[in-house]
N, C-alpha and C. Protein backbone atom coordinates (compact mmCIF):
# COMPACT_ATOMS: atom_id res chain seq x y z
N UNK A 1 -39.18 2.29 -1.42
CA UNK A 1 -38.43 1.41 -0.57
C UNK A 1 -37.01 1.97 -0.41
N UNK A 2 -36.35 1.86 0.91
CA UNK A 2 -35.13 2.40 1.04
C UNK A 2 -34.08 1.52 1.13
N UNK A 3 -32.96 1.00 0.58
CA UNK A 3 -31.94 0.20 0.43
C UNK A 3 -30.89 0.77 1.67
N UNK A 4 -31.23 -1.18 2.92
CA UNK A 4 -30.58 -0.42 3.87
C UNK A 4 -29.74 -1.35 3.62
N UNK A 5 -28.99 -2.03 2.76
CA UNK A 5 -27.71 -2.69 2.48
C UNK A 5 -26.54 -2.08 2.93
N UNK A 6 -25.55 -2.73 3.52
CA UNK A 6 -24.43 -2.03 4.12
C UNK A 6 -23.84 -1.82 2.67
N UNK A 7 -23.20 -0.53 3.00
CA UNK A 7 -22.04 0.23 2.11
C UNK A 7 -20.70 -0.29 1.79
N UNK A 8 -20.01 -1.48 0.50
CA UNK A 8 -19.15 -2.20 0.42
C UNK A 8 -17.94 -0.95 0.21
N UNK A 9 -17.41 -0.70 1.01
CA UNK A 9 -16.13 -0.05 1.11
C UNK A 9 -14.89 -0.76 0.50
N UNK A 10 -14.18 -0.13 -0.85
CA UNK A 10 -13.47 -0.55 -1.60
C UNK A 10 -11.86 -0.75 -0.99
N UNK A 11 -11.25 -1.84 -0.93
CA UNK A 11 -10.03 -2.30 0.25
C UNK A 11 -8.86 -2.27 -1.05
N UNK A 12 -7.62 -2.42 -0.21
CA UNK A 12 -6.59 -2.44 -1.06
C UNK A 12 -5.97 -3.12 0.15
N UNK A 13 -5.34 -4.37 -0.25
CA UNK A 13 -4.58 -5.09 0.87
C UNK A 13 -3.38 -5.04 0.67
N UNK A 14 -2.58 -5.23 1.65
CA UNK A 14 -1.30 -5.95 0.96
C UNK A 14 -0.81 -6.70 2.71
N UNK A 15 -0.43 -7.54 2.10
CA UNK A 15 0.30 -8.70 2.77
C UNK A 15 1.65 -9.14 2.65
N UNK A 16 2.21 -9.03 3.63
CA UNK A 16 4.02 -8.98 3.42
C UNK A 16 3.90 -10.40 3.43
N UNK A 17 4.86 -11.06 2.56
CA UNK A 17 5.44 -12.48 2.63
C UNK A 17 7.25 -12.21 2.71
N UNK A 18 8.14 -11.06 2.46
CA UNK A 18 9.38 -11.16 3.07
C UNK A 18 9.75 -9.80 3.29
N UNK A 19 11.17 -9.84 4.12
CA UNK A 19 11.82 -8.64 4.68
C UNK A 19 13.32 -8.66 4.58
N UNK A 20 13.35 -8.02 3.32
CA UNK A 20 15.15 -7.96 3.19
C UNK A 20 15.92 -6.82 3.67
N UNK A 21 16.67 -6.65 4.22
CA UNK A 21 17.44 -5.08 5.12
C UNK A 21 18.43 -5.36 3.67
N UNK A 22 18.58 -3.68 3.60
CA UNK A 22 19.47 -3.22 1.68
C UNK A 22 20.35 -2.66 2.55
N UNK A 23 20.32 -2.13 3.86
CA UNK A 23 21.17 -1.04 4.56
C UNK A 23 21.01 -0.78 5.92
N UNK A 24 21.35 0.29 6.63
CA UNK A 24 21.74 -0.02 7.66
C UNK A 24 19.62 0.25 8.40
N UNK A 25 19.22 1.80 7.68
CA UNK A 25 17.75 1.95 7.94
C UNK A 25 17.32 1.28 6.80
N UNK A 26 17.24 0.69 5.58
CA UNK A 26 16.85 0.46 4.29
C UNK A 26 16.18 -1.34 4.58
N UNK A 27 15.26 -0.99 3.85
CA UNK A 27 14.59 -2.60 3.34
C UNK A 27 14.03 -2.64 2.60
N UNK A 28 13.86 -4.21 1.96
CA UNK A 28 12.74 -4.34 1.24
C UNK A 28 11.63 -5.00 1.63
N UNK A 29 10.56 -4.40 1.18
CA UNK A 29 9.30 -5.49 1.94
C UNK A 29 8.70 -6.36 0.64
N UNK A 30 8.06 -7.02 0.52
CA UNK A 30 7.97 -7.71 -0.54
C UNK A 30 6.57 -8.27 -0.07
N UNK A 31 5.13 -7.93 -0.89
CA UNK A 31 4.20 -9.04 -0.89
C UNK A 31 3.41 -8.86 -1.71
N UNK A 32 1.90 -9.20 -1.13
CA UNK A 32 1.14 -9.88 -2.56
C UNK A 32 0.20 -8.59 -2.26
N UNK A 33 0.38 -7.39 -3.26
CA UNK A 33 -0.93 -6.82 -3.23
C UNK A 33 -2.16 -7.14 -3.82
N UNK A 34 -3.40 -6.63 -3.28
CA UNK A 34 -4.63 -7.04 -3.70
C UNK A 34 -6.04 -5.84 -3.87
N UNK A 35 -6.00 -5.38 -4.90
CA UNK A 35 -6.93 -4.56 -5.51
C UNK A 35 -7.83 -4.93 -6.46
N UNK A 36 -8.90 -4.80 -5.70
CA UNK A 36 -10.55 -4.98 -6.70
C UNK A 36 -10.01 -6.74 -7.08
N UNK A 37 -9.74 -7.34 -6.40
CA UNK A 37 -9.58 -8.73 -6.46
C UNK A 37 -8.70 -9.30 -7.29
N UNK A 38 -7.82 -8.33 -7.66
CA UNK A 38 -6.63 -8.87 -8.72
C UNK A 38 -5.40 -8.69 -7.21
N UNK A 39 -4.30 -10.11 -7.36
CA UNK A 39 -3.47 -10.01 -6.49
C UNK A 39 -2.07 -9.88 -7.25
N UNK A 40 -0.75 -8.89 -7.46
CA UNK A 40 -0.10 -9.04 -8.02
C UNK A 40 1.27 -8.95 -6.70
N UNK A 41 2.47 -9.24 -7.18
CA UNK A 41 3.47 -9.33 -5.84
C UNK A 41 3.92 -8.02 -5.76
N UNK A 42 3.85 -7.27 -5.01
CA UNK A 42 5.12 -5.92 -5.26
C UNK A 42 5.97 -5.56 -4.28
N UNK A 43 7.36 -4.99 -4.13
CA UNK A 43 8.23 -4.92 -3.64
C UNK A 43 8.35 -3.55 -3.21
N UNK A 44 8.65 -2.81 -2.04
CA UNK A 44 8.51 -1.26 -1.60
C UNK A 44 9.66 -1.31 -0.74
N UNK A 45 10.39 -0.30 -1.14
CA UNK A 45 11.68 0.44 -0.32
C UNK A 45 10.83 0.64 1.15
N UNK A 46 11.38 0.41 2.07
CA UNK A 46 11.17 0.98 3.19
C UNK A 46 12.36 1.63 3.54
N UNK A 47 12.08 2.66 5.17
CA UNK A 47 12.99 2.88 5.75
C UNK A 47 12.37 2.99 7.00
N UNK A 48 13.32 2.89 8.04
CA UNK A 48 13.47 2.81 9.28
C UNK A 48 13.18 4.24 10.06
N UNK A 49 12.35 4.18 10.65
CA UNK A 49 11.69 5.91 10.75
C UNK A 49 12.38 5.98 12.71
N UNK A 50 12.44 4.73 13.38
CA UNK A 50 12.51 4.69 14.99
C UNK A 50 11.70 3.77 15.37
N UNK A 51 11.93 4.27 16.96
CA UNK A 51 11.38 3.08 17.77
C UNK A 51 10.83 4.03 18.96
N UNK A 52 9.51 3.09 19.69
CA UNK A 52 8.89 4.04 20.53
C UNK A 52 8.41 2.95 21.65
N UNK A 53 7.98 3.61 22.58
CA UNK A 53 7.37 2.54 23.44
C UNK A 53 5.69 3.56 23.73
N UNK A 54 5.05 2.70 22.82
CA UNK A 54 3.24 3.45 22.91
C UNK A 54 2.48 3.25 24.84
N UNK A 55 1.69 4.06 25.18
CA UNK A 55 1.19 4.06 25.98
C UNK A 55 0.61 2.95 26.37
N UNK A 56 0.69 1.60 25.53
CA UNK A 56 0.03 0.15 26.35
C UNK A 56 1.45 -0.10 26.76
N UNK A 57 2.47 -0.18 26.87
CA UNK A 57 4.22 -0.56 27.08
C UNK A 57 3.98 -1.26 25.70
N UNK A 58 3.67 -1.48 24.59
CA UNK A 58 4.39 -2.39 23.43
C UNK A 58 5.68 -1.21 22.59
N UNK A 59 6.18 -2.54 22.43
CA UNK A 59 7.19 -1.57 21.56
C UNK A 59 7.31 -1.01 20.09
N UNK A 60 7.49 -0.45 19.79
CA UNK A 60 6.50 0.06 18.35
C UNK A 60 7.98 0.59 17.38
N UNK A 61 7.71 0.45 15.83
CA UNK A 61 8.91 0.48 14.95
C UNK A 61 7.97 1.28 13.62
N UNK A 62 8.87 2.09 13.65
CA UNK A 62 8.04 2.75 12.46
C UNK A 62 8.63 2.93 11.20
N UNK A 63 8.21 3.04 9.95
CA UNK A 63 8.71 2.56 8.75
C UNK A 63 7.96 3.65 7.51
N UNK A 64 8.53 3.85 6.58
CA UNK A 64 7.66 4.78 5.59
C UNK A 64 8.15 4.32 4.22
N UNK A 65 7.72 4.33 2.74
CA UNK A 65 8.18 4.02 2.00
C UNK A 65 7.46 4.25 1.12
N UNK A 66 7.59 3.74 -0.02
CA UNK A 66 6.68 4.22 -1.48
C UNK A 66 6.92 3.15 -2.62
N UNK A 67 5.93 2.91 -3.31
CA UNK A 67 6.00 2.20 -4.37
C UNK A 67 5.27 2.68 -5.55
N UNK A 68 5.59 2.55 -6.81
CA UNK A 68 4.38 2.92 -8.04
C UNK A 68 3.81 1.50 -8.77
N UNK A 69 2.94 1.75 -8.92
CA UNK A 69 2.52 0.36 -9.75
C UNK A 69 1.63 0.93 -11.03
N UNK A 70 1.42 -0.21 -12.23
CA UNK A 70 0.27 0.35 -13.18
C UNK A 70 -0.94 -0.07 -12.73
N UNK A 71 -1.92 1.11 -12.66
CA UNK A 71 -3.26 0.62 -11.91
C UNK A 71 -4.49 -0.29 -12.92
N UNK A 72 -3.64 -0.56 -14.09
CA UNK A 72 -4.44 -1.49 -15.42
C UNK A 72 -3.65 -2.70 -14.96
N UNK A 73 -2.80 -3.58 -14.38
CA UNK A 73 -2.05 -4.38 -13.68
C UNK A 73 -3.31 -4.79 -12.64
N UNK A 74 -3.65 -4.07 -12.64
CA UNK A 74 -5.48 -4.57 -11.12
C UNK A 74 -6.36 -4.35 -11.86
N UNK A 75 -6.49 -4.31 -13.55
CA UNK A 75 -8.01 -4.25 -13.98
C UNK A 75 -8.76 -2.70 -13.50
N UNK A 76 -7.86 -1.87 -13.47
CA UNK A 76 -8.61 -0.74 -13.12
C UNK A 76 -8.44 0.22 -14.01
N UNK A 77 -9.35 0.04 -15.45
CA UNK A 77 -9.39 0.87 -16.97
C UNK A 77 -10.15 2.06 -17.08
N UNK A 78 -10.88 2.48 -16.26
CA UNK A 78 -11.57 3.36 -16.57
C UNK A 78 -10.62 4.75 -16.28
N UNK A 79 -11.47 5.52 -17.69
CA UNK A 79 -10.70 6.86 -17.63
C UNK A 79 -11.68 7.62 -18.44
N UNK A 80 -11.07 8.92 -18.55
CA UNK A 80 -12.32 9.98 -19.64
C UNK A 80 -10.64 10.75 -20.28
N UNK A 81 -11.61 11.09 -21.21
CA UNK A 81 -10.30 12.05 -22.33
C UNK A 81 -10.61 13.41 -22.16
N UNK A 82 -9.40 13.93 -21.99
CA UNK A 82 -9.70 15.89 -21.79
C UNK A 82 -9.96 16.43 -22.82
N UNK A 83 -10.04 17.52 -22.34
CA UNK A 83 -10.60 18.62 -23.71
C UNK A 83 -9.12 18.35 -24.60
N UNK A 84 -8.22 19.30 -23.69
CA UNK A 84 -6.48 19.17 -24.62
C UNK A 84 -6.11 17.61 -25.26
N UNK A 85 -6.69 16.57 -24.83
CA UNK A 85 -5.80 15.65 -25.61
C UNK A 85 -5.50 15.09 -24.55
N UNK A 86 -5.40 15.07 -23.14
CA UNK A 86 -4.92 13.95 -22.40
C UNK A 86 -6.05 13.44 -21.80
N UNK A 87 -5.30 12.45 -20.57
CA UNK A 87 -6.12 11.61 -19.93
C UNK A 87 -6.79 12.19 -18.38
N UNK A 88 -7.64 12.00 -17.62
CA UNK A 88 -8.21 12.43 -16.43
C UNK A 88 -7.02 11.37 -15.45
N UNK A 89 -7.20 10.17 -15.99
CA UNK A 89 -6.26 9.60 -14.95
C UNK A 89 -4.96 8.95 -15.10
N UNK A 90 -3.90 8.60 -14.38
CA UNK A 90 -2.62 8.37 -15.16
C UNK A 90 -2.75 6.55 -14.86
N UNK A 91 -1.62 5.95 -15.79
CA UNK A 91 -1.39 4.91 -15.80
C UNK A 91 -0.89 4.45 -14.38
N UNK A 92 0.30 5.22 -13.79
CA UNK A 92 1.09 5.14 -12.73
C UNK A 92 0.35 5.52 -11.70
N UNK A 93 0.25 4.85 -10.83
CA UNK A 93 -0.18 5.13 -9.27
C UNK A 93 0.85 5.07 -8.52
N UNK A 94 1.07 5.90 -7.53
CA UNK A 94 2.29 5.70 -6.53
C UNK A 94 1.14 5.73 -5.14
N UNK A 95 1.98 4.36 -4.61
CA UNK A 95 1.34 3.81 -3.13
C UNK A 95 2.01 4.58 -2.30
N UNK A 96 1.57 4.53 -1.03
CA UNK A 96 2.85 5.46 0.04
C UNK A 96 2.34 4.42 0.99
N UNK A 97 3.07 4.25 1.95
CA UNK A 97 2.81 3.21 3.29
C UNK A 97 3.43 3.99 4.40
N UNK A 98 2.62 3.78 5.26
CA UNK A 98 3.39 4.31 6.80
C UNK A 98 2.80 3.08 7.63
N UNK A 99 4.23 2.57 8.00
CA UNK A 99 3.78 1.15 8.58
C UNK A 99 4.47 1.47 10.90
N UNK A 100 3.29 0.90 10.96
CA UNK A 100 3.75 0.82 12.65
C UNK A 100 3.83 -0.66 12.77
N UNK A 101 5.01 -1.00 13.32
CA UNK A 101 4.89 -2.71 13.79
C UNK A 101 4.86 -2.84 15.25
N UNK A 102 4.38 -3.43 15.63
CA UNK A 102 4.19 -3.68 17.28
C UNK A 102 4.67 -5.45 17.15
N UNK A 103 5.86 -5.11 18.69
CA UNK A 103 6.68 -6.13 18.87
C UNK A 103 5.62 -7.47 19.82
N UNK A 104 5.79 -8.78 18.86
CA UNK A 104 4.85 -9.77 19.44
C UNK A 104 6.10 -10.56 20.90
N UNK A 105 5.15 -10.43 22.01
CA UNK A 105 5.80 -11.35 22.94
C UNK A 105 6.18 -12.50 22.82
């Protein structure tokens, strides 16, 4: 028998709940991330990359930034031990975001 079950593709959300400007390109974005069903709040430097007008006429704002989080903070423990003495995977994960916003009428 062949298992034609769709393929659950593993998501990582995040959802802004605020937007603080630190500077003149600088912000903070602030929301609730959500991995493997654990939701914790986290906060990511942005910056102000420009502004464009995309081929539908919307107006478009672009943004880039980075955050690290501990990926045991989302229940995500698995690891293997090396030959030398360390670990295959690190505690620290660093997120990267490249955000496009399109301006609502």
């Amino acid at each position: 028998m062949v298992d034609t079950s769709p393929i659950s593709t593993p998501e990582i959300i995040f959802r802004s709940t605020e937007v603080t400007r630190t500077d003149r390109d600088a912000f903070e974005l602030t929301g609730d991330l959500t991995i493997k069903g654990v939701t914790r709040q986290v906060t990511v430097p942005v910056t102000f990359e420009g502004q464009a007008t995309d081929p539908f006429g919307d107006s478009r704002l672009g943004f880039e930034g980075s955050t690290t989080i501990n990926r045991k903070d989302f229940g995500i423990t698995w690891n293997a031990t090396l030959e030398t003495g360390g670990v295959l995977v690190s505690d620290k994960i660093v997120l990267e975001f490249e955000v496009s916003a399109i301006k609502q009428v």
